[in-house]
Protein backbone atom coordinates (compact mmCIF):
# COMPACT_ATOMS: atom_id res chain seq x y z
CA UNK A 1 -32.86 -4.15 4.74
CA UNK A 2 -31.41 -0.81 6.52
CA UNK A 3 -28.57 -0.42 8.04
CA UNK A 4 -30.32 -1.04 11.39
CA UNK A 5 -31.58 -4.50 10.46
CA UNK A 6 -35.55 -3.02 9.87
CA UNK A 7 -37.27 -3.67 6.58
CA UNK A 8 -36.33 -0.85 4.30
CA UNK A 9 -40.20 -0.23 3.29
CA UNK A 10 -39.69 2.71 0.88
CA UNK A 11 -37.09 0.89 -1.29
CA UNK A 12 -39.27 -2.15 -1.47
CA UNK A 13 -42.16 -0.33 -2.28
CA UNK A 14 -40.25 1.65 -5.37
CA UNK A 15 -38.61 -1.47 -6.87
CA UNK A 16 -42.11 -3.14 -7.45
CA UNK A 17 -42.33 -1.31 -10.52
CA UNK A 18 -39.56 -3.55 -11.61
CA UNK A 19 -41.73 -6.74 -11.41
CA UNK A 20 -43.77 -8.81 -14.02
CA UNK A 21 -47.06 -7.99 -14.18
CA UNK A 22 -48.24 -11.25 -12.83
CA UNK A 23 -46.44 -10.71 -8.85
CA UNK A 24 -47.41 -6.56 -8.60
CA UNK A 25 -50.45 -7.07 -7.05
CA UNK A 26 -49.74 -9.83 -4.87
CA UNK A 27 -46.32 -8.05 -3.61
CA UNK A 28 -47.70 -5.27 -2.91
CA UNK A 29 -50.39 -6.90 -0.33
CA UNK A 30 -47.58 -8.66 0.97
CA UNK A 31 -45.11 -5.81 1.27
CA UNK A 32 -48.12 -3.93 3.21
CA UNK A 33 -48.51 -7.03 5.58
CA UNK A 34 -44.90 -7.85 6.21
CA UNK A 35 -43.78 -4.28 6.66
CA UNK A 36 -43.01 -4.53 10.52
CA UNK A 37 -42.42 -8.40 10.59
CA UNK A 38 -39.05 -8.15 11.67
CA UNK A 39 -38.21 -8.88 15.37
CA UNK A 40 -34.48 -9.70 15.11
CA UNK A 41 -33.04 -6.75 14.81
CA UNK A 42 -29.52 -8.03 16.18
CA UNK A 43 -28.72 -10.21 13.44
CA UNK A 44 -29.26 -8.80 9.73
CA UNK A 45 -29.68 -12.31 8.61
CA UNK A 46 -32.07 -13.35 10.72
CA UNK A 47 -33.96 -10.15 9.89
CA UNK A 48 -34.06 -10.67 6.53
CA UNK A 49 -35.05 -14.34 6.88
CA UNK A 50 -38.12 -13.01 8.85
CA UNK A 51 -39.24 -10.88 5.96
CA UNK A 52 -39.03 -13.32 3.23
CA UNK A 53 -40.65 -15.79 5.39
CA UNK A 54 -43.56 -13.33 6.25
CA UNK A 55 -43.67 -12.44 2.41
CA UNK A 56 -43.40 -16.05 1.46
CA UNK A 57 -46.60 -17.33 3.49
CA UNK A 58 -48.57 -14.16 2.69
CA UNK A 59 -48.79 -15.64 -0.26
CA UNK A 60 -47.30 -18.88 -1.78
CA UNK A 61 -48.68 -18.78 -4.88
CA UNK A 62 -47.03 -15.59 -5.97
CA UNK A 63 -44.11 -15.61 -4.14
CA UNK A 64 -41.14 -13.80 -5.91
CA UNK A 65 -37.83 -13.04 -4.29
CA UNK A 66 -35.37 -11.90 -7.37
């Protein structure tokens, strides 16, 4: 998250390198689809709880939040 409460794209994007094998693929299509998926942007927890819920349902399976 930045400062403003809007998913930080560019730092998500750069720390998938740091991910087993098995969840790179499947973050990456989710980091793509859940890029503008917050809508709170008065409440930084809320925000964040948007994006991991986005990135959760894109896809279950592989869902990976270290």
């Amino acid at each position: 998250m930045s400062e403003d409460n809007t998913f930080n794209y560019e730092s998500a994007m750069a720390q998938l390198k740091q991910l087993p094998d098995l969840y790179k693929e499947a973050a990456t299509i989710c980091m793509n689809e859940c890029r503008y998926a917050v809508v709170t942007l008065s409440d930084k927890c809320v925000a964040a709880y948007e994006v991991a819920k986005c990135i959760y349902f894109c896809n279950p399976d592989k869902y990976f939040m270290p």
